[in-house]
N, C-alpha and C. Protein backbone atom coordinates (compact mmCIF):
# COMPACT_ATOMS: atom_id res chain seq x y z
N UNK A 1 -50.64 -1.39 37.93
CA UNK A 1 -51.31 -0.31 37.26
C UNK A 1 -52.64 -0.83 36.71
N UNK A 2 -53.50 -0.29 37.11
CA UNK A 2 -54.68 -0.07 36.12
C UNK A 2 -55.39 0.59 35.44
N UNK A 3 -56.14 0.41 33.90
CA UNK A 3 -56.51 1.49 33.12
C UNK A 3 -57.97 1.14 32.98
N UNK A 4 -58.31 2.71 33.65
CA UNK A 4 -59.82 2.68 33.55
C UNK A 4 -60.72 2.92 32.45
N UNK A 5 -59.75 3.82 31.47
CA UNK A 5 -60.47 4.21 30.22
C UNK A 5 -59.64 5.03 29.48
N UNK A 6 -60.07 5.11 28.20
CA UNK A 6 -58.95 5.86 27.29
C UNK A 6 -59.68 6.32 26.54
N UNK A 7 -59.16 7.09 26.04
CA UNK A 7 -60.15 8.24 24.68
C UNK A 7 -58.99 8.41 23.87
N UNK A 8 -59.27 8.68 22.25
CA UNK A 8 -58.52 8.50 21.52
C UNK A 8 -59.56 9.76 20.89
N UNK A 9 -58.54 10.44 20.50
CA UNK A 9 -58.91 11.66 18.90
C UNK A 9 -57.78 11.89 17.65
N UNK A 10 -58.56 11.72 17.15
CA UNK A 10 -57.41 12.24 15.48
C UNK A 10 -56.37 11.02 15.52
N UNK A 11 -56.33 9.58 16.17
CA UNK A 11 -55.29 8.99 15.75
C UNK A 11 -55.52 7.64 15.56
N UNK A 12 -54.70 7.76 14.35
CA UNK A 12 -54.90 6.24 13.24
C UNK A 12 -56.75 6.29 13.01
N UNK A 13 -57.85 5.58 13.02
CA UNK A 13 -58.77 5.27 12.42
C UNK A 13 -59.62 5.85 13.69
N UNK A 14 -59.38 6.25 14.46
CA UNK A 14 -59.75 6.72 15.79
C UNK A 14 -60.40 8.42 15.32
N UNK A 15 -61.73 9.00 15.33
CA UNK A 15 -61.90 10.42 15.14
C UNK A 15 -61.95 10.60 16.69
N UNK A 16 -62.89 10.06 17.28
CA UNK A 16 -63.40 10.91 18.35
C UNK A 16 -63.48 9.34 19.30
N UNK A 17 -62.94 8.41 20.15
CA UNK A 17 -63.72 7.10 20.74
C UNK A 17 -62.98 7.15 22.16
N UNK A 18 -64.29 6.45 23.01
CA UNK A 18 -63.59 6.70 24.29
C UNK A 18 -64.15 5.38 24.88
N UNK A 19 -63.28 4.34 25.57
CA UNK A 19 -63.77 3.07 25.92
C UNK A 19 -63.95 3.22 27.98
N UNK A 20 -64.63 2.82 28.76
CA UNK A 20 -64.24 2.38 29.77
C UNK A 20 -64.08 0.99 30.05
N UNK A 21 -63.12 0.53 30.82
CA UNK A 21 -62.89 -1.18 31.14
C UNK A 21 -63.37 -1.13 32.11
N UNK A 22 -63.78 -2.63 32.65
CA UNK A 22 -64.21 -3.25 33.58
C UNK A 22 -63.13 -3.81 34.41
N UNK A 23 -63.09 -3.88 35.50
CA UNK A 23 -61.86 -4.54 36.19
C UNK A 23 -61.67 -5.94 36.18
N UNK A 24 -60.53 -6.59 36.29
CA UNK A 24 -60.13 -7.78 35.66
C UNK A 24 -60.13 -7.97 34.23
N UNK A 25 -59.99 -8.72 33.26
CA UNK A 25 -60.05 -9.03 32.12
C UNK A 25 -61.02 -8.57 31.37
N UNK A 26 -60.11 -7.71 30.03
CA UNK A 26 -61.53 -6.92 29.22
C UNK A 26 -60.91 -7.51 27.47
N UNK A 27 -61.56 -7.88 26.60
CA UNK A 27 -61.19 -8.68 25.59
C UNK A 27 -61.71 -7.60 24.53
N UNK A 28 -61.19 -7.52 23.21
CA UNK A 28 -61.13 -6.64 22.20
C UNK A 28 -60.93 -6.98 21.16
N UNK A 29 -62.25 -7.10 20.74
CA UNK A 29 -62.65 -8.02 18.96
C UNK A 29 -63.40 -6.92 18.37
N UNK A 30 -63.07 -7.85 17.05
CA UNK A 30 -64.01 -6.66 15.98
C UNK A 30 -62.97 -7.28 14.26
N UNK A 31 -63.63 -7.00 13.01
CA UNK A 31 -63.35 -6.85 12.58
C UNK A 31 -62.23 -6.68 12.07
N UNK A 32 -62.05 -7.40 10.35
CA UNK A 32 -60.41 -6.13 10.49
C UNK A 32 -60.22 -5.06 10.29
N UNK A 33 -59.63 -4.57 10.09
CA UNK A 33 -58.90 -2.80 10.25
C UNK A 33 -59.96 -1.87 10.30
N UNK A 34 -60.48 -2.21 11.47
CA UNK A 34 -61.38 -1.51 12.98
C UNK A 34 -60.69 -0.95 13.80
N UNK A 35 -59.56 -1.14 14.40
CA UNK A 35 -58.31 -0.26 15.26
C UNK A 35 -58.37 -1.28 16.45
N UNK A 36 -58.26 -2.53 16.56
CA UNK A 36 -58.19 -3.16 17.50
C UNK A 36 -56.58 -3.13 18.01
N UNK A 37 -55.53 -3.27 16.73
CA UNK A 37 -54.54 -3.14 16.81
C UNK A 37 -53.90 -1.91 17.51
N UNK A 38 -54.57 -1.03 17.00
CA UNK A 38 -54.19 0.25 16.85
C UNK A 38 -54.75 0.72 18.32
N UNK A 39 -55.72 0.32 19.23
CA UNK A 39 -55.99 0.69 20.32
C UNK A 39 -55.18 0.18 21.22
N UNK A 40 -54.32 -1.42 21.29
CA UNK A 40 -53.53 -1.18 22.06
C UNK A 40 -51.72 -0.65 21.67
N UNK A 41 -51.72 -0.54 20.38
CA UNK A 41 -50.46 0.44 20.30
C UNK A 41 -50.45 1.82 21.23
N UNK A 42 -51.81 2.43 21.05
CA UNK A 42 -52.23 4.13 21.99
C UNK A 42 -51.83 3.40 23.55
N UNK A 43 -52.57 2.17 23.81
CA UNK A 43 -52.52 2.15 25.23
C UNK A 43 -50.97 1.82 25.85
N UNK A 44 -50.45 1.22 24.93
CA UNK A 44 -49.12 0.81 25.08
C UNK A 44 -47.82 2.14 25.19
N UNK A 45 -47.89 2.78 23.88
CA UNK A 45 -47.67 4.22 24.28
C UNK A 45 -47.64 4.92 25.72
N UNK A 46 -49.05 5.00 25.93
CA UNK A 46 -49.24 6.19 27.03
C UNK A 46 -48.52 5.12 28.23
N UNK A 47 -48.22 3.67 28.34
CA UNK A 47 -47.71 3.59 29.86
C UNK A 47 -46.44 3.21 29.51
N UNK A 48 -45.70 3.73 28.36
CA UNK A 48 -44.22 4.13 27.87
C UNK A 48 -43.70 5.34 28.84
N UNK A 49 -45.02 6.49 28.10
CA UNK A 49 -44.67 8.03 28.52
C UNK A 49 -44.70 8.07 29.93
N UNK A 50 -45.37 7.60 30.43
CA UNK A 50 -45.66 7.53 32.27
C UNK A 50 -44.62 6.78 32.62
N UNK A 51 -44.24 5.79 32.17
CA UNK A 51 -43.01 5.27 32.88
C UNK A 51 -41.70 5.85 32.74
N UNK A 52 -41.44 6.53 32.02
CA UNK A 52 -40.41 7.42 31.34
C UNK A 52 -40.70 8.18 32.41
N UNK A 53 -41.88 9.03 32.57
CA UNK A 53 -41.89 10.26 33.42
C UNK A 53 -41.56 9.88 34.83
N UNK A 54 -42.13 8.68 35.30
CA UNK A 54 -42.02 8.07 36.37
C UNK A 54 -40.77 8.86 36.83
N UNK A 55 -39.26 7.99 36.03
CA UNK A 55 -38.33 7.64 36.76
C UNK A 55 -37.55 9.05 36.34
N UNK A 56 -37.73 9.88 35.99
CA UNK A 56 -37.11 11.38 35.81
C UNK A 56 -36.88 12.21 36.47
């Protein structure tokens, strides 16, 4: 699987942000409680729900 980009609204510290990645290795710094954490909890999530849906 690969993720080309994600957009986030209304969740955790997130109003409105939308990232695209580059293929192969994309690294994610910043600050603290900037949502670095919190961006891959969302990304982690959504390939929960897809895999769930996957096998249904």
């Amino acid at each position: 699987m690969s993720i080309k980009s994600i957009e986030l609204r209304n969740f955790t510290v997130f109003k409105n942000f939308r990232v695209n990645f580059s293929k192969g290795i994309n690294i994610i710094t910043g600050e603290n409680g900037t949502g670095k954490t919190q961006l891959l909890k969302a990304i982690y999530s959504d390939t929960q729900i897809s895999k769930s849906k996957k096998y249904r």
